[in-house]
N, C-alpha and C. Protein backbone atom coordinates (compact mmCIF):
# COMPACT_ATOMS: atom_id res chain seq x y z
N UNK A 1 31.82 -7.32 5.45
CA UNK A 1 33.09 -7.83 4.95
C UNK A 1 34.11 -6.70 4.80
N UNK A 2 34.06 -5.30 4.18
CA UNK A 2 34.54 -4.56 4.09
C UNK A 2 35.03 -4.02 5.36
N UNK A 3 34.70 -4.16 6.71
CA UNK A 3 34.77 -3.61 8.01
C UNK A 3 36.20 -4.58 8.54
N UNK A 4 36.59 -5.75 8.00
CA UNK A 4 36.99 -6.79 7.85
C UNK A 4 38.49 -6.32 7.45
N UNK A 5 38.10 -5.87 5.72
CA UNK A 5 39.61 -5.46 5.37
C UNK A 5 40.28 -4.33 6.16
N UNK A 6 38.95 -3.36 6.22
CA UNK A 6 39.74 -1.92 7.07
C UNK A 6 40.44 -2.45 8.20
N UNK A 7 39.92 -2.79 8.89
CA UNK A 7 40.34 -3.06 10.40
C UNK A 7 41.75 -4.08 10.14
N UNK A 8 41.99 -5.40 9.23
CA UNK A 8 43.05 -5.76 8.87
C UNK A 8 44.50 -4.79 8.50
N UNK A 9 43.57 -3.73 7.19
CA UNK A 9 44.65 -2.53 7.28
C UNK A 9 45.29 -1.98 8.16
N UNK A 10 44.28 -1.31 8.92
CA UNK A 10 44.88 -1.05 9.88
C UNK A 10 45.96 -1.28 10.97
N UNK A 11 45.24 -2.99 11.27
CA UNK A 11 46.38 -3.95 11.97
C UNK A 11 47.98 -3.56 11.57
N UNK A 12 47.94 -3.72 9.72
CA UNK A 12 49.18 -3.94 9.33
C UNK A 12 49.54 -2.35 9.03
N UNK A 13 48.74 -1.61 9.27
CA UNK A 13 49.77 0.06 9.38
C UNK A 13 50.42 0.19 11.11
N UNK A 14 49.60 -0.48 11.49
CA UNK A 14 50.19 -0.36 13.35
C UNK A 14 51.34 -0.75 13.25
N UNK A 15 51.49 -2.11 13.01
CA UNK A 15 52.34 -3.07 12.80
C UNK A 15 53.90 -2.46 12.13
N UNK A 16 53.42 -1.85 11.03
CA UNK A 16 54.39 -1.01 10.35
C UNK A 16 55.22 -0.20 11.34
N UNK A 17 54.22 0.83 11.79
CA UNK A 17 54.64 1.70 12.62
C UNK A 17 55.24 1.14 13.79
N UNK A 18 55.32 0.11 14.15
CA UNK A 18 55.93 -0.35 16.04
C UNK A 18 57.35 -0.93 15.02
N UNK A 19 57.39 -1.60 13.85
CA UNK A 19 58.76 -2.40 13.36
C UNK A 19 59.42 -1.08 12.88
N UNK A 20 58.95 -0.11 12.35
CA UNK A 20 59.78 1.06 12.03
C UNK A 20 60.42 2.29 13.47
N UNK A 21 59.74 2.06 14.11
CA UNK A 21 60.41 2.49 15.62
C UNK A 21 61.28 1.74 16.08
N UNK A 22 60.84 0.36 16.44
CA UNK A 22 61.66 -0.82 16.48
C UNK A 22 63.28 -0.27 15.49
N UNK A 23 63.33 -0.36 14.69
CA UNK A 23 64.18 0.19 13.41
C UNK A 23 65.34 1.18 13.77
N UNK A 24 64.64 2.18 14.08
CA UNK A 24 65.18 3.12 14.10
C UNK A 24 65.64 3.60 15.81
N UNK A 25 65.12 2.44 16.43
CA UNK A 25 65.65 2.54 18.05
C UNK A 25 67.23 1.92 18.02
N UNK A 26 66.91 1.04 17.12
CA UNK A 26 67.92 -0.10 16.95
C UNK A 26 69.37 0.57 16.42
N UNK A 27 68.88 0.96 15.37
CA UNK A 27 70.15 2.11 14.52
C UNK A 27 70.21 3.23 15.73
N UNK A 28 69.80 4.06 16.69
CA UNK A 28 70.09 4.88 17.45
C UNK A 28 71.08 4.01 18.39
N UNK A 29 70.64 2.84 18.64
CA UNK A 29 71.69 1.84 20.04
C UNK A 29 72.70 1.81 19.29
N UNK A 30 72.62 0.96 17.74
CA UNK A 30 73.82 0.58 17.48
C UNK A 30 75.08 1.87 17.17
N UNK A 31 74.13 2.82 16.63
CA UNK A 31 75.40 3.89 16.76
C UNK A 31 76.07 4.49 17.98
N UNK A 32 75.25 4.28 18.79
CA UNK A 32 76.33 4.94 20.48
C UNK A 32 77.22 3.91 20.72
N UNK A 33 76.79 2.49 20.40
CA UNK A 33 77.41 1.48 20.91
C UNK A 33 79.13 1.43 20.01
N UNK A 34 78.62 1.33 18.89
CA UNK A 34 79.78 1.44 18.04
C UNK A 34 81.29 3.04 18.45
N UNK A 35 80.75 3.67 19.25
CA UNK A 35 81.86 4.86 20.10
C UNK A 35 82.33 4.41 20.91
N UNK A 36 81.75 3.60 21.69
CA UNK A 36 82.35 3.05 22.73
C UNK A 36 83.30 1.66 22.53
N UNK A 37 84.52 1.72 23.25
CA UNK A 37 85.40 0.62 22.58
C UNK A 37 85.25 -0.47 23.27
N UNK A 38 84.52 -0.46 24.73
CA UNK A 38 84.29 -1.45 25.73
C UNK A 38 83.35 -1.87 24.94
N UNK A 39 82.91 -1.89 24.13
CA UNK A 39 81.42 -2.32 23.42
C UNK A 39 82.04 -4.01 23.31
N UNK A 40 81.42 -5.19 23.48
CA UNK A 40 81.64 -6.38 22.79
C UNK A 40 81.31 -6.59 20.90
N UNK A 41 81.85 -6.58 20.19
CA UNK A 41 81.65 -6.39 18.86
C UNK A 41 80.78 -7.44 18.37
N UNK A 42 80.79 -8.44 19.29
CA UNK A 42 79.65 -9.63 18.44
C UNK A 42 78.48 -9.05 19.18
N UNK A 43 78.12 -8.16 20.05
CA UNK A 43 76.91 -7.75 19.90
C UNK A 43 76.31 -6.55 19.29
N UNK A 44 77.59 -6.24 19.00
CA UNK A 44 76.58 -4.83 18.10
C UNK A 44 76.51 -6.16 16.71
N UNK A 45 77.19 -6.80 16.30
CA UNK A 45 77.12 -7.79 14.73
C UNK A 45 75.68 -8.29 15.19
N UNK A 46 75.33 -8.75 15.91
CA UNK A 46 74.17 -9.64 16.32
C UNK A 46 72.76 -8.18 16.15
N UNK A 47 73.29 -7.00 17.14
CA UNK A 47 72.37 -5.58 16.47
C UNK A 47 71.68 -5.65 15.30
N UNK A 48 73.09 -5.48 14.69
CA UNK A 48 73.04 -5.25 12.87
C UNK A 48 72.18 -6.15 12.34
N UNK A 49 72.23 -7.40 12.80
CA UNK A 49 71.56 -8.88 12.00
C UNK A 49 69.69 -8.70 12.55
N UNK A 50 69.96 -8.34 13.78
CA UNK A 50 68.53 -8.30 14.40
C UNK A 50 67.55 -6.72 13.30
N UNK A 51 68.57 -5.81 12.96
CA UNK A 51 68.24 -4.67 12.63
C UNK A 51 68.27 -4.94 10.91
N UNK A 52 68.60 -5.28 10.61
CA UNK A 52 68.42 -6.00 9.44
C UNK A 52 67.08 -6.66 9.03
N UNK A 53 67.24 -7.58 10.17
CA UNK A 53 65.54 -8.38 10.04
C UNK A 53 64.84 -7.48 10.31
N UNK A 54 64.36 -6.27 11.02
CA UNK A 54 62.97 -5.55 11.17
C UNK A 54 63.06 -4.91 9.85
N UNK A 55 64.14 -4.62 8.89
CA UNK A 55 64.06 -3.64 7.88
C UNK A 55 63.14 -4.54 6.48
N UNK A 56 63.46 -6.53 6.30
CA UNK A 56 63.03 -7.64 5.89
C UNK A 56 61.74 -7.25 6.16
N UNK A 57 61.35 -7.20 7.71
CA UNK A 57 60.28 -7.42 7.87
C UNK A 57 59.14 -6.06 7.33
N UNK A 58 59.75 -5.16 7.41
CA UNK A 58 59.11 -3.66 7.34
C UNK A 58 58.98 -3.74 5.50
N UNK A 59 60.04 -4.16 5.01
CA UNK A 59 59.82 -4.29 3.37
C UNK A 59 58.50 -5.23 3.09
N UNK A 60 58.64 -6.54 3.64
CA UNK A 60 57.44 -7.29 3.49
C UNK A 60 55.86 -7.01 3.51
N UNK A 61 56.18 -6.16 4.90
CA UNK A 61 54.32 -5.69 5.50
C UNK A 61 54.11 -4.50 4.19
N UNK A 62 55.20 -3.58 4.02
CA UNK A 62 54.77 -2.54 2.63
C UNK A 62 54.38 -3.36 1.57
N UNK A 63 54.81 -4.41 1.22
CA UNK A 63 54.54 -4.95 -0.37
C UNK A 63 53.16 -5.68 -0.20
N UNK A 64 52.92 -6.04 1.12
CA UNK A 64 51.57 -6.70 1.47
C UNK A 64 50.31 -5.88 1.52
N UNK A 65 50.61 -4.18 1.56
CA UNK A 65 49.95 -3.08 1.51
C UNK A 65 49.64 -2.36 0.29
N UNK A 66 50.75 -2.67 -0.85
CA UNK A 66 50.64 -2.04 -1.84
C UNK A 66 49.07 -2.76 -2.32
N UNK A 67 48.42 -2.47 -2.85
CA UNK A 67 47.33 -3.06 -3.62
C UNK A 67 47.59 -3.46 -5.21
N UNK A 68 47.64 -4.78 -5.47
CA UNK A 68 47.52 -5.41 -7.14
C UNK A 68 46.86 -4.37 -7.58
N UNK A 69 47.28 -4.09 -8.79
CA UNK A 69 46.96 -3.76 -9.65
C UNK A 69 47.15 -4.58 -10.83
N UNK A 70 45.80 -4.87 -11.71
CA UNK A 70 46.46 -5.47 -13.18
C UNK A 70 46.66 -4.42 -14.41
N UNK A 71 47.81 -4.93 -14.81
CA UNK A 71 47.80 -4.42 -16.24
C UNK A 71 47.35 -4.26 -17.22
């Protein structure tokens, strides 16, 4: 059973790691994009919203990692 949780952990540190690249690819596009004036502005807004959600999602998988503790 214990072979069970590790390997789950794990899953969700991978996981971490591909939405935090994901992340930070995203913020690298949206800032070149935003120099350029030919840029269409509803797609860097649509960026932001998409880049937004991996940051949702990256908060979520951490709080799912933290381990309960009781008081």
């Amino acid at each position: 059973m214990t072979d069970k949780i590790d390997t789950e952990s794990f899953k969700k540190l991978e996981r971490l790691r591909e939405l935090r690249v994901s992340h930070r690819d995203l913020d690298n596009l949206i800032d070149r994009l935003q120099h350029d004036p030919m840029v269409d502005q509803l797609r860097i807004r649509r960026l932001k919203r998409r880049k937004l959600l991996l940051k949702d999602m990256i908060t979520s998988l951490e709080s799912e990692l933290i381990p309960d503790l009781d008081a």
